[in-house]
C-alpha atoms as a PDB file:
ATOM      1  CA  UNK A   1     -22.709  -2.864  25.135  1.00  0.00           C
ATOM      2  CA  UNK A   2     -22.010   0.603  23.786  1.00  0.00           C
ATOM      3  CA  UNK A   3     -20.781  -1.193  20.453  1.00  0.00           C
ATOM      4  CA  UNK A   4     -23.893  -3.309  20.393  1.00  0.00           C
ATOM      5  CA  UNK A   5     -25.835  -0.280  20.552  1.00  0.00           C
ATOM      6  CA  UNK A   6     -23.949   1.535  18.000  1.00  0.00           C
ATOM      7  CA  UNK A   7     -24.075  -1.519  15.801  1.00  0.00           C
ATOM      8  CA  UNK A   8     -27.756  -1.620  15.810  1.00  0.00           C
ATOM      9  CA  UNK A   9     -28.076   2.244  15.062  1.00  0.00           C
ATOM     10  CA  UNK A  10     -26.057   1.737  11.659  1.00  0.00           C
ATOM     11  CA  UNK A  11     -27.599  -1.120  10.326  1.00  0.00           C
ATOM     12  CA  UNK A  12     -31.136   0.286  11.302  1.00  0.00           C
ATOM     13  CA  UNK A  13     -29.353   3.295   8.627  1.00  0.00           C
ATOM     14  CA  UNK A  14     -28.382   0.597   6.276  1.00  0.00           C
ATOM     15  CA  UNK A  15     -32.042  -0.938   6.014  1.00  0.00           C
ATOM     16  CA  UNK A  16     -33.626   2.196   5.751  1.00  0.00           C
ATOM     17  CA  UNK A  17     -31.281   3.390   2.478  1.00  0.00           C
ATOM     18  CA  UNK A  18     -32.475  -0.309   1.462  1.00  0.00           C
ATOM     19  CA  UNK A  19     -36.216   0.025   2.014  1.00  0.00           C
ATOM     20  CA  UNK A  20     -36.513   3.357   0.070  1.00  0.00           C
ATOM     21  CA  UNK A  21     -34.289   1.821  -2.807  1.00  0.00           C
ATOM     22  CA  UNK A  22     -36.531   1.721  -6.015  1.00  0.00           C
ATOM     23  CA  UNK A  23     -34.280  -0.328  -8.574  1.00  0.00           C
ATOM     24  CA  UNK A  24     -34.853  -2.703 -11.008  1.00  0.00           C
ATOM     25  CA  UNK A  25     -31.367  -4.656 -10.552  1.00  0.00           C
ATOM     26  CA  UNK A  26     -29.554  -4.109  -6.955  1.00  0.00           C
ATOM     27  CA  UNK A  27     -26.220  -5.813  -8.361  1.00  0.00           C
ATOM     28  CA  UNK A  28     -24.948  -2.442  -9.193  1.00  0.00           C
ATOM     29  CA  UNK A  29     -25.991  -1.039  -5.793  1.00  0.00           C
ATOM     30  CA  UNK A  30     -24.519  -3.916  -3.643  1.00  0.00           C
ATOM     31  CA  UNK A  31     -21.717  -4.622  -5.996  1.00  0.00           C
ATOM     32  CA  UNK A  32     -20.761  -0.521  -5.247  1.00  0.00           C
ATOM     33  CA  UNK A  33     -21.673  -1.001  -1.773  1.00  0.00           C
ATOM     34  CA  UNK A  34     -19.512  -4.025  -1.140  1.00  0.00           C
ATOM     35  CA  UNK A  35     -16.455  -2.313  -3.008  1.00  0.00           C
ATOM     36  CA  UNK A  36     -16.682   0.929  -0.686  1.00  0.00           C
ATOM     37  CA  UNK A  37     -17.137  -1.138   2.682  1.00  0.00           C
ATOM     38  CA  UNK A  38     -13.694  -3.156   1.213  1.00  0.00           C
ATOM     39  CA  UNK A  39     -11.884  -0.050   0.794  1.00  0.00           C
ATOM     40  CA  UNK A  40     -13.217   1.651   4.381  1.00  0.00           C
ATOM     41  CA  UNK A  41     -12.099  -1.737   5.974  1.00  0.00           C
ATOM     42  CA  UNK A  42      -8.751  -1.187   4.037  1.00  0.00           C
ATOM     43  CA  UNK A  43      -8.491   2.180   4.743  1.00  0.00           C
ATOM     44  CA  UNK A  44      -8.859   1.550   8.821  1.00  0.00           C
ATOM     45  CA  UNK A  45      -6.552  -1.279   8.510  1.00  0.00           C
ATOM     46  CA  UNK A  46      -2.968  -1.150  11.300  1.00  0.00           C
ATOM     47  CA  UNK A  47      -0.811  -2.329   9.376  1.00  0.00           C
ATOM     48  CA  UNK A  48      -2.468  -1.629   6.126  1.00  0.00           C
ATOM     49  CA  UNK A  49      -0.897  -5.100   4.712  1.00  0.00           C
ATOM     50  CA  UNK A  50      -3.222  -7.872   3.383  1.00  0.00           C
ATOM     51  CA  UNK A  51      -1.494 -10.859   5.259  1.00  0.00           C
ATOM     52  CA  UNK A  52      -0.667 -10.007   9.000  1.00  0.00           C
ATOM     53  CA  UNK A  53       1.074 -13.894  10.124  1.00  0.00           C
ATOM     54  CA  UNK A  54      -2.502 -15.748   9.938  1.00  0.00           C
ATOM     55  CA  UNK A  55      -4.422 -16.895   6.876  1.00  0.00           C
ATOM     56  CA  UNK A  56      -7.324 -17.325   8.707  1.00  0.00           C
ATOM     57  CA  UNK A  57      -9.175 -14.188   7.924  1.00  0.00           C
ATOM     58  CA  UNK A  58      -8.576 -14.087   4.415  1.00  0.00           C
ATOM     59  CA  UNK A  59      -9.748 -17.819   3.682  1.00  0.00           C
ATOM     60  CA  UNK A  60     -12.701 -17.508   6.365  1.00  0.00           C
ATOM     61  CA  UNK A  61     -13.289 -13.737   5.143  1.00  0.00           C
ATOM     62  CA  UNK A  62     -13.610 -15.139   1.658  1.00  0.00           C
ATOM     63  CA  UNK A  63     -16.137 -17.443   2.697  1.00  0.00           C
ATOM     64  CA  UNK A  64     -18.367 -15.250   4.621  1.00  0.00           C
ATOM     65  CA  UNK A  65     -18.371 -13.074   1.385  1.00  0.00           C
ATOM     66  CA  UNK A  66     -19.480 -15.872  -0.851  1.00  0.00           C
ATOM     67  CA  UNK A  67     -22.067 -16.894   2.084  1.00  0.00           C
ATOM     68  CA  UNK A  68     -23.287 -13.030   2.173  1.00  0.00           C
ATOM     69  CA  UNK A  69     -23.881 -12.951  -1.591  1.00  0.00           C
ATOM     70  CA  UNK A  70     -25.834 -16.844  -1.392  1.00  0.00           C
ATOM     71  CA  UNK A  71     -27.830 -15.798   1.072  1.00  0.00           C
ATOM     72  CA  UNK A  72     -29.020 -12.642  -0.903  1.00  0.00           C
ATOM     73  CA  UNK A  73     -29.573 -14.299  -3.914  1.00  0.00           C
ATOM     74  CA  UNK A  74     -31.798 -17.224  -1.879  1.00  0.00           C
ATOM     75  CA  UNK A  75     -33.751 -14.515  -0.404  1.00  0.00           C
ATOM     76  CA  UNK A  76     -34.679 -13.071  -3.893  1.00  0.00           C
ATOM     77  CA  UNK A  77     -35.443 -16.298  -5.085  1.00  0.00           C
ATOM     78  CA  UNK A  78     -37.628 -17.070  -1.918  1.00  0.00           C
ATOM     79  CA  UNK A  79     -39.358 -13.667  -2.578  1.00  0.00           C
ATOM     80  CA  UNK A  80     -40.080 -14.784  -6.099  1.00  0.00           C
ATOM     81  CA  UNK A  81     -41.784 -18.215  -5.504  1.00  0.00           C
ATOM     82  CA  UNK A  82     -43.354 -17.256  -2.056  1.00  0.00           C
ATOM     83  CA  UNK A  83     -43.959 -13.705  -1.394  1.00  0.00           C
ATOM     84  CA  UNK A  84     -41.518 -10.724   0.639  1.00  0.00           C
ATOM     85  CA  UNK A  85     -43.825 -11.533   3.850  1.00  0.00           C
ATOM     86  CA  UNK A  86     -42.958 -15.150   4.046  1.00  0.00           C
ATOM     87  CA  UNK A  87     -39.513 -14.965   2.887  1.00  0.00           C
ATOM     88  CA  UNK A  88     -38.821 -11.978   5.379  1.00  0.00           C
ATOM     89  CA  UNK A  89     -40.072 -14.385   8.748  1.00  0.00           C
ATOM     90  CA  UNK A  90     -37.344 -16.752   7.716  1.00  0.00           C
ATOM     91  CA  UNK A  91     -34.741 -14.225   7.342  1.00  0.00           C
ATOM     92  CA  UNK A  92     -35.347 -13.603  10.699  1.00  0.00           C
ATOM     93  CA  UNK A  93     -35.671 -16.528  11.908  1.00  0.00           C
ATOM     94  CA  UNK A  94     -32.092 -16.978  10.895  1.00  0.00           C
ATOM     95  CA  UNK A  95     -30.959 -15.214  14.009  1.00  0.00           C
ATOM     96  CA  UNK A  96     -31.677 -19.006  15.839  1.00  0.00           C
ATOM     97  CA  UNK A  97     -28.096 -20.377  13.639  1.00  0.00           C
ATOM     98  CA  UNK A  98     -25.431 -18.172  15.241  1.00  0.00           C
ATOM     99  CA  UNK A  99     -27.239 -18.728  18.727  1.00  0.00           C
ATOM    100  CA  UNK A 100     -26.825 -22.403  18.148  1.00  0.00           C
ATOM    101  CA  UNK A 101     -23.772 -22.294  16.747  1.00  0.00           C
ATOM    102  CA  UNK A 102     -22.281 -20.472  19.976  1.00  0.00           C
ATOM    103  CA  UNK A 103     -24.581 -22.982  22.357  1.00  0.00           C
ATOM    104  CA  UNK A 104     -23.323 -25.881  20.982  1.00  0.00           C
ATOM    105  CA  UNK A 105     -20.062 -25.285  19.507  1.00  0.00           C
ATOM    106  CA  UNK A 106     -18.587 -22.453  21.806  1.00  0.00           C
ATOM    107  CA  UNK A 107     -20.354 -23.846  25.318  1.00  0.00           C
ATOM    108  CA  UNK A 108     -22.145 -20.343  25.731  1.00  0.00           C
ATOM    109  CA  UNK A 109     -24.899 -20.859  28.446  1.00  0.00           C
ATOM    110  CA  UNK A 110     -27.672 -18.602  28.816  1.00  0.00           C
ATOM    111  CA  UNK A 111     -29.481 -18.578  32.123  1.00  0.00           C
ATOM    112  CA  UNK A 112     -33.469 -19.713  31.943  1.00  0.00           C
ATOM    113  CA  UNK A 113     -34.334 -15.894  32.082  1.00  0.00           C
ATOM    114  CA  UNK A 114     -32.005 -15.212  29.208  1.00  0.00           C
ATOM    115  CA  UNK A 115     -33.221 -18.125  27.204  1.00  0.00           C
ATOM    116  CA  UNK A 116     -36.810 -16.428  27.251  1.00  0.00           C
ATOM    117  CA  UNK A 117     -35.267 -13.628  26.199  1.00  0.00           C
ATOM    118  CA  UNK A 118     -33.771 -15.365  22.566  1.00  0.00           C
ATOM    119  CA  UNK A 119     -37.651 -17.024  22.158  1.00  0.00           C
ATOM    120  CA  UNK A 120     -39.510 -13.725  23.084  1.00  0.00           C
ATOM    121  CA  UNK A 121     -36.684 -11.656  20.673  1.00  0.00           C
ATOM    122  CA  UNK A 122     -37.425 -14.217  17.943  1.00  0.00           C
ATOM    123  CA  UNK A 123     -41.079 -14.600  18.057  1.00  0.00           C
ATOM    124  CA  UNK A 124     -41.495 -10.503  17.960  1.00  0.00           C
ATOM    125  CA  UNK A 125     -39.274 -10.379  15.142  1.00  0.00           C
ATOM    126  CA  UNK A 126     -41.772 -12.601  13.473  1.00  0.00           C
ATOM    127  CA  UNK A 127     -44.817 -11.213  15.292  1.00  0.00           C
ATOM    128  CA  UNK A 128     -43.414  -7.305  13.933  1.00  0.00           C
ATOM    129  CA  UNK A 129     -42.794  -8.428  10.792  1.00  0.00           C
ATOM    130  CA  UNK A 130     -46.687  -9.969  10.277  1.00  0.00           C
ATOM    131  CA  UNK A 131     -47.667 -13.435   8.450  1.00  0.00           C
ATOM    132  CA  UNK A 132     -49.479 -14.177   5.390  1.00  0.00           C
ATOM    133  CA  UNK A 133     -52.997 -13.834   6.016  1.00  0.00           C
ATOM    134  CA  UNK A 134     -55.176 -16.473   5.236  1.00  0.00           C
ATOM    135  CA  UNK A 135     -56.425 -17.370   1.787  1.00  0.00           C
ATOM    136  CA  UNK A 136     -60.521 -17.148   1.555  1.00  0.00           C
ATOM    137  CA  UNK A 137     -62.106 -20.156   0.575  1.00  0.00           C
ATOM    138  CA  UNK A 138     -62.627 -18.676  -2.895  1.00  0.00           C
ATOM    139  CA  UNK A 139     -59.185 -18.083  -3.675  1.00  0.00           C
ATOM    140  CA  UNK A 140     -56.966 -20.171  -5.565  1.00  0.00           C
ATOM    141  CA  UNK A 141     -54.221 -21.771  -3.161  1.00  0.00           C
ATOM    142  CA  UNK A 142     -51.107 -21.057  -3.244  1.00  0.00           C
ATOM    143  CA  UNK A 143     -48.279 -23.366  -3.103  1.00  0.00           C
ATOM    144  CA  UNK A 144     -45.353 -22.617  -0.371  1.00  0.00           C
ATOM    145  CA  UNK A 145     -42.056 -23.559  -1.508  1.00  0.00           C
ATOM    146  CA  UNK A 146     -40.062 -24.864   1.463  1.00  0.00           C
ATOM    147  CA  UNK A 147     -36.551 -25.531  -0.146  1.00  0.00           C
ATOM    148  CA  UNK A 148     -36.245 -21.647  -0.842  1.00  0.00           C
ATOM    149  CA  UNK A 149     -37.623 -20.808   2.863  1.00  0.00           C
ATOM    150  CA  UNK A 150     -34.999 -22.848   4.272  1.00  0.00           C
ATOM    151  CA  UNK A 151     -31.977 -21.590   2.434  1.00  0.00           C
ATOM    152  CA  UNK A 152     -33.073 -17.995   3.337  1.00  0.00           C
ATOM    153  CA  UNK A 153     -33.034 -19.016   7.110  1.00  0.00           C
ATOM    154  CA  UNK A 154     -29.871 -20.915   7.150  1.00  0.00           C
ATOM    155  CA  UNK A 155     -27.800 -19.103   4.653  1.00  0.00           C
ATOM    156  CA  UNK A 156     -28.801 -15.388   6.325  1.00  0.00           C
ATOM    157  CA  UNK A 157     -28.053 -17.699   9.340  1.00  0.00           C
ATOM    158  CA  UNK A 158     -25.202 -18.916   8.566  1.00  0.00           C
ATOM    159  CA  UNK A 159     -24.070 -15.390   7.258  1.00  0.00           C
ATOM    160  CA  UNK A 160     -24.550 -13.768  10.604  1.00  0.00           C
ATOM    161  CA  UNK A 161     -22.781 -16.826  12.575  1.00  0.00           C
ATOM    162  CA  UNK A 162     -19.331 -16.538  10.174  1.00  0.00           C
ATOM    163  CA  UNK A 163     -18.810 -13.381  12.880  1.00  0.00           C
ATOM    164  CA  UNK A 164     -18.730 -15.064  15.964  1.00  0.00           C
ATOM    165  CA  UNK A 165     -16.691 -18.389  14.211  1.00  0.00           C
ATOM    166  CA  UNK A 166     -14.028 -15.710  13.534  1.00  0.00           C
ATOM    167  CA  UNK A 167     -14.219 -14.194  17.130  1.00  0.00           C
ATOM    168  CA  UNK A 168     -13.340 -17.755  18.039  1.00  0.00           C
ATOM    169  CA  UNK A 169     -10.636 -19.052  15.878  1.00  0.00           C
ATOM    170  CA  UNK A 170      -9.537 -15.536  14.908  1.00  0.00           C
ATOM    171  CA  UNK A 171      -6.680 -12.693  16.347  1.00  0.00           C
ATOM    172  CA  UNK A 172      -8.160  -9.642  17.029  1.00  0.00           C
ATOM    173  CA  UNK A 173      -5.928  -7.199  15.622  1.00  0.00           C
ATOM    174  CA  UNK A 174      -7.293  -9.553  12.333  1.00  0.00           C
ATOM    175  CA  UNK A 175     -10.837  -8.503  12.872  1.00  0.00           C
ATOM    176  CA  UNK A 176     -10.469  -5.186  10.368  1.00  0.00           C
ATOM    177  CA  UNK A 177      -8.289  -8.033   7.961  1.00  0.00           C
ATOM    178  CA  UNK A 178     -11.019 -10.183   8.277  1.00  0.00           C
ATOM    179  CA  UNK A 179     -13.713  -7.486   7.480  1.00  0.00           C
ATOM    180  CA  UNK A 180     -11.990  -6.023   4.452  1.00  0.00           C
ATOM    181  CA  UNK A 181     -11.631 -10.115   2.907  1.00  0.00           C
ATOM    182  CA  UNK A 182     -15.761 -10.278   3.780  1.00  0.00           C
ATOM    183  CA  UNK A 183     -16.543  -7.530   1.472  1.00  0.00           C
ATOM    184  CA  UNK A 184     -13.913  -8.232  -0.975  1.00  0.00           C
ATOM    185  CA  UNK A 185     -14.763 -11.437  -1.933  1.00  0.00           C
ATOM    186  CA  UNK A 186     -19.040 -10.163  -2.162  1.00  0.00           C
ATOM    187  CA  UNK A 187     -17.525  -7.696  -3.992  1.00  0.00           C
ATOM    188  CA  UNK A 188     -16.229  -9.455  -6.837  1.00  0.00           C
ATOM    189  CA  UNK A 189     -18.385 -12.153  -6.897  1.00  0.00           C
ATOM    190  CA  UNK A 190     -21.107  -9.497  -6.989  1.00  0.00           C
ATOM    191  CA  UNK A 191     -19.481  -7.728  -9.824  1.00  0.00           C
ATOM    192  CA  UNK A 192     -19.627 -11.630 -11.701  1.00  0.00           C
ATOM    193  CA  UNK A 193     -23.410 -11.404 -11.599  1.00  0.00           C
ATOM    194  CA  UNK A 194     -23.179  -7.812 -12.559  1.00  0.00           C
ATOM    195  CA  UNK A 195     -20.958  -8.343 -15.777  1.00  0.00           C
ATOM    196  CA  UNK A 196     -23.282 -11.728 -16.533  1.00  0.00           C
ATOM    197  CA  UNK A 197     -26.107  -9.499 -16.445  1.00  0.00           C
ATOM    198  CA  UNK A 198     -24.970  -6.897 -18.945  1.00  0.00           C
ATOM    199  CA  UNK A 199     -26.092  -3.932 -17.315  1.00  0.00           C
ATOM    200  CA  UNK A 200     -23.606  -1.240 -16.754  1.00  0.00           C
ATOM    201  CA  UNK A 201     -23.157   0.801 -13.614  1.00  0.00           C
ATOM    202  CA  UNK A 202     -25.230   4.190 -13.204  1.00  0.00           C
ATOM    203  CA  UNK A 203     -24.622   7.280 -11.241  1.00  0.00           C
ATOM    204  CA  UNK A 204     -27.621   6.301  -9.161  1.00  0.00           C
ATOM    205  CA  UNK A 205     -26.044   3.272  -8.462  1.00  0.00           C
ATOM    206  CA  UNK A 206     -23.202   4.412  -7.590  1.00  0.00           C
ATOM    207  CA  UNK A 207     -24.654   7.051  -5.352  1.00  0.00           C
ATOM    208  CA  UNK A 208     -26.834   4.275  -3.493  1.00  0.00           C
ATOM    209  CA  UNK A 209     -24.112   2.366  -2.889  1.00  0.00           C
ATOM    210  CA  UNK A 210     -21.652   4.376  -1.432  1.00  0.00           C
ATOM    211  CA  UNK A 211     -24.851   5.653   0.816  1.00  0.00           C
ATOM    212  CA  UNK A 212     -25.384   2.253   2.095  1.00  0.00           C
ATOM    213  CA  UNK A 213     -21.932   1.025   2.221  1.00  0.00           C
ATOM    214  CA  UNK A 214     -20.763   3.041   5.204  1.00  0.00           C
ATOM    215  CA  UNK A 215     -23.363   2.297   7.565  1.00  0.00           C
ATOM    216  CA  UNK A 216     -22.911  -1.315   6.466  1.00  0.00           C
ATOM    217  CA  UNK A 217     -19.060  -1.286   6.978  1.00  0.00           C
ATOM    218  CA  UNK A 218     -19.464   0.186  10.078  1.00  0.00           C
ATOM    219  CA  UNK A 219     -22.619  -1.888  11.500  1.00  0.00           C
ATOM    220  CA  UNK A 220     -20.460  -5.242  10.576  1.00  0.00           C
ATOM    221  CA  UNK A 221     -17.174  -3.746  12.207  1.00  0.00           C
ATOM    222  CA  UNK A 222     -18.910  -2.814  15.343  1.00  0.00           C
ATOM    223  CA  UNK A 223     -20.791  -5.904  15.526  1.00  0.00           C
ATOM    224  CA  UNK A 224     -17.209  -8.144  15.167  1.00  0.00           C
ATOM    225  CA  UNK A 225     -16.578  -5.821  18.531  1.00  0.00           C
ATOM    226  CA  UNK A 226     -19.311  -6.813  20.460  1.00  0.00           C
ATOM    227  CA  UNK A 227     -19.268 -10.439  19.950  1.00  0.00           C
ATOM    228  CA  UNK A 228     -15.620  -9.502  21.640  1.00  0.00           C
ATOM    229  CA  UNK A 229     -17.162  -8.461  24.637  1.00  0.00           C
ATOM    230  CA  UNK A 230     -20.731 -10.026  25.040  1.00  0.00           C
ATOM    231  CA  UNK A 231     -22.178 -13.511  24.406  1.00  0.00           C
ATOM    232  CA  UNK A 232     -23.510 -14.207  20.894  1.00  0.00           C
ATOM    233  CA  UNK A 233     -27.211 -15.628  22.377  1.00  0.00           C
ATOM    234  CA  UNK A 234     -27.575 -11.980  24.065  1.00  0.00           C
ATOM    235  CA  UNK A 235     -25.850 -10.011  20.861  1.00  0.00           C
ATOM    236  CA  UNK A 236     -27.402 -11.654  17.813  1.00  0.00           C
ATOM    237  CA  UNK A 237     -31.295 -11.732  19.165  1.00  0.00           C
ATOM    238  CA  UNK A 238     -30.607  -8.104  21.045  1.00  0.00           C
ATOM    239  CA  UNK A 239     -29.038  -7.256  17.740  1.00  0.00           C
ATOM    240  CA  UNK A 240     -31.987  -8.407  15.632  1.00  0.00           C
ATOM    241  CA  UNK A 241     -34.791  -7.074  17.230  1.00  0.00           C
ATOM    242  CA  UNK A 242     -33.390  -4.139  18.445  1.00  0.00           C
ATOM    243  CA  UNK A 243     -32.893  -2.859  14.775  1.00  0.00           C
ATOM    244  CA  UNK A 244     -36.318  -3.858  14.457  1.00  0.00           C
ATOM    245  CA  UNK A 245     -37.215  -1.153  16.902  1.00  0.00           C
ATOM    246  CA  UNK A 246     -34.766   1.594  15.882  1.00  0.00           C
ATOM    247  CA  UNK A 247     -36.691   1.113  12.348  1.00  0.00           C
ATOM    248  CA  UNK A 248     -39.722   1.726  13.357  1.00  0.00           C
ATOM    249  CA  UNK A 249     -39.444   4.574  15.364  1.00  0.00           C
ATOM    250  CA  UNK A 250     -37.256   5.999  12.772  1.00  0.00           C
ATOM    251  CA  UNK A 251     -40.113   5.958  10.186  1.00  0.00           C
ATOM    252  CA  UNK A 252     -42.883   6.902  12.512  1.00  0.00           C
ATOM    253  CA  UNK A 253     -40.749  10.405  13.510  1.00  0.00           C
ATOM    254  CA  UNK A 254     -38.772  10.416   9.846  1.00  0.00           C
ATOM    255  CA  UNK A 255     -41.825   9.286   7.698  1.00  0.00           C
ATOM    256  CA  UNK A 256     -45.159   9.129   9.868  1.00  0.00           C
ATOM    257  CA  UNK A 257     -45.635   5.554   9.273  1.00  0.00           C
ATOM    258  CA  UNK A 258     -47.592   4.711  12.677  1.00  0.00           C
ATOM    259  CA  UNK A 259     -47.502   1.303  14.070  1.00  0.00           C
ATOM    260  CA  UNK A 260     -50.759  -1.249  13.358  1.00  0.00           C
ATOM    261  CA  UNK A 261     -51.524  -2.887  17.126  1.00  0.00           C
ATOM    262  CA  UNK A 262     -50.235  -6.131  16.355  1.00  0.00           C
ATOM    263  CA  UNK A 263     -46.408  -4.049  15.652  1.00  0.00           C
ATOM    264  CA  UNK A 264     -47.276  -2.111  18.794  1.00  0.00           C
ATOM    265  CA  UNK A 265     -47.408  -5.289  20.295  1.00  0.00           C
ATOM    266  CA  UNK A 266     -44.425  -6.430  18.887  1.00  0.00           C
ATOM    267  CA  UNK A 267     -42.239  -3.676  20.334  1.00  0.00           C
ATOM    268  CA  UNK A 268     -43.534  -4.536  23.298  1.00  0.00           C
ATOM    269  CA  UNK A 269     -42.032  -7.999  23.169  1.00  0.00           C
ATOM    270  CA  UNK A 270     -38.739  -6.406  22.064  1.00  0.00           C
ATOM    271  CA  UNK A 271     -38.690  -4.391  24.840  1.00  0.00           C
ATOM    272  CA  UNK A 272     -39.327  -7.655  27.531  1.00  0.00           C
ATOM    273  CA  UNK A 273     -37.092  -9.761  25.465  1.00  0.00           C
ATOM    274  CA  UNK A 274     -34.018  -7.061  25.260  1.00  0.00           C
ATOM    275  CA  UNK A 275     -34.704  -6.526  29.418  1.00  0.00           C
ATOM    276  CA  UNK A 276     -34.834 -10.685  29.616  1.00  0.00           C
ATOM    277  CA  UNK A 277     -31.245 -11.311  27.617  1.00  0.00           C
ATOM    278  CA  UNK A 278     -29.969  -8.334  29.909  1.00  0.00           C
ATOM    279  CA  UNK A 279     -30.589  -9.771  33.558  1.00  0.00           C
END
């Protein structure tokens, strides 16, 4: 548990460098930050060798990069044709592929208290995160564009679910191996966009970067640990929603954002749902 916890504490870092990251392109930023979580993975590597007996984390590692970078680029495209609010309840929503994946692939079995738990986890994360509001009759409607909505849920899905494939079919002294292929592979094809785009690399992305690639190493390294220890239904929803949380309460006593009532109520639900997936 104590790596779940940690795991959630550094990617509740990682989204908060994100939020308050004003840039017109974030290739440079994510290309930087992929290439620093690469070289931290590297640099806690034991052996530091990039084949240890097992191709299995570079060729699966190399996927899960591509898979990270797809499901980035489908969430800025859903942003673009529907809106940040709508795209954002689908990227959380993609929390319900890994715990399917381990359900019906892996034969993980949550109990009936535990399997409230994943629905209440999920619907706060939607319920926190808000929903369009409705149009008035005046306005001009607005078209939803489902293709984009559904890549954003199953490729951030998908992303998150690459974790617990390699827990399965994976060797554990790989999991830092596996890690450093992840980021590698983002890395580069990151850098593609980057170079396609013509826009060179500036100190500020740089800085960025670097800022948010160690709390992003380290959130993905920790979270490889729990699914070690803990079933993936109680770690990805836990996981989820429990960054949620650290979030806000991080901006209310960082940045005095207070809570509206319906995201009070929301942290409500995380709090039954985390007690739920715990019993």
């Amino acid at each position: 548990m104590l790596f779940l916890v940690l795991a959630m504490l550094f990617s509740a870092v990682l989204a908060l460098v994100l939020k308050y990251l004003d840039s017109g392109s974030p290739y440079g930023v994510f290309f930087v930050n992929y290439i620093t979580c690469a070289l931290l993975a590297f640099g806690a590597l034991q052996p530091r060798t990039l084949y240890n007996g097992d191709f299995t984390p570079c060729w699966l590692g190399g996927i899960t990069g591509l898979i990270y970078l797809a499901s980035f680029s489908a969430n800025g495209y859903s942003i673009h044709k529907n809106g940040a609010i709508l795209s954002s309840v689908f990227t959380r929503l993609g929390v319900l592929v890994p715990i399917l994946v381990s359900v019906t692939l892996f034969g993980e079995r949550p109990t009936l208290l535990q399997g409230l738990g994943v629905a209440l986890a999920v619907a706060a994360a939607v319920v926190m995160n808000g929903l369009p509001r409705k149009r008035e009759t005046s306005a001009p409607e607005t078209k939803v564009y489902l293709v984009p909505l559904v890549l954003t849920l199953l490729l951030n899905g998908t992303a998150d679910a690459m974790s617990k494939v390699f827990n399965q079919l994976g060797r554990r002294q790989d999991d830092g191996l596996f890690m450093f292929y992840i980021f590698l592979f983002a890395g580069l094809a990151t850098l593609v966009l980057l170079v396609r785009e013509g826009r060179p690399l500036t100190k500020r992305d740089v800085f960025f970067g670097v800022l948010a690639g160690i709390p992003n190493f380290l959130s993905s390294r920790l979270l490889l640990a729990a699914l070690a220890e803990l079933p993936a239904f109680l770690v990805y929803p836990s996981y989820s929603v429990g960054v949620i949380l650290v979030i806000s309460l991080a901006s209310f006593f960082l940045f005095r954002e207070r809570l509206n009532r319906r995201q009070m109520g929301a942290a409500g639900m995380i709090l039954g749902s985390l007690v739920l997936l715990n019993l």
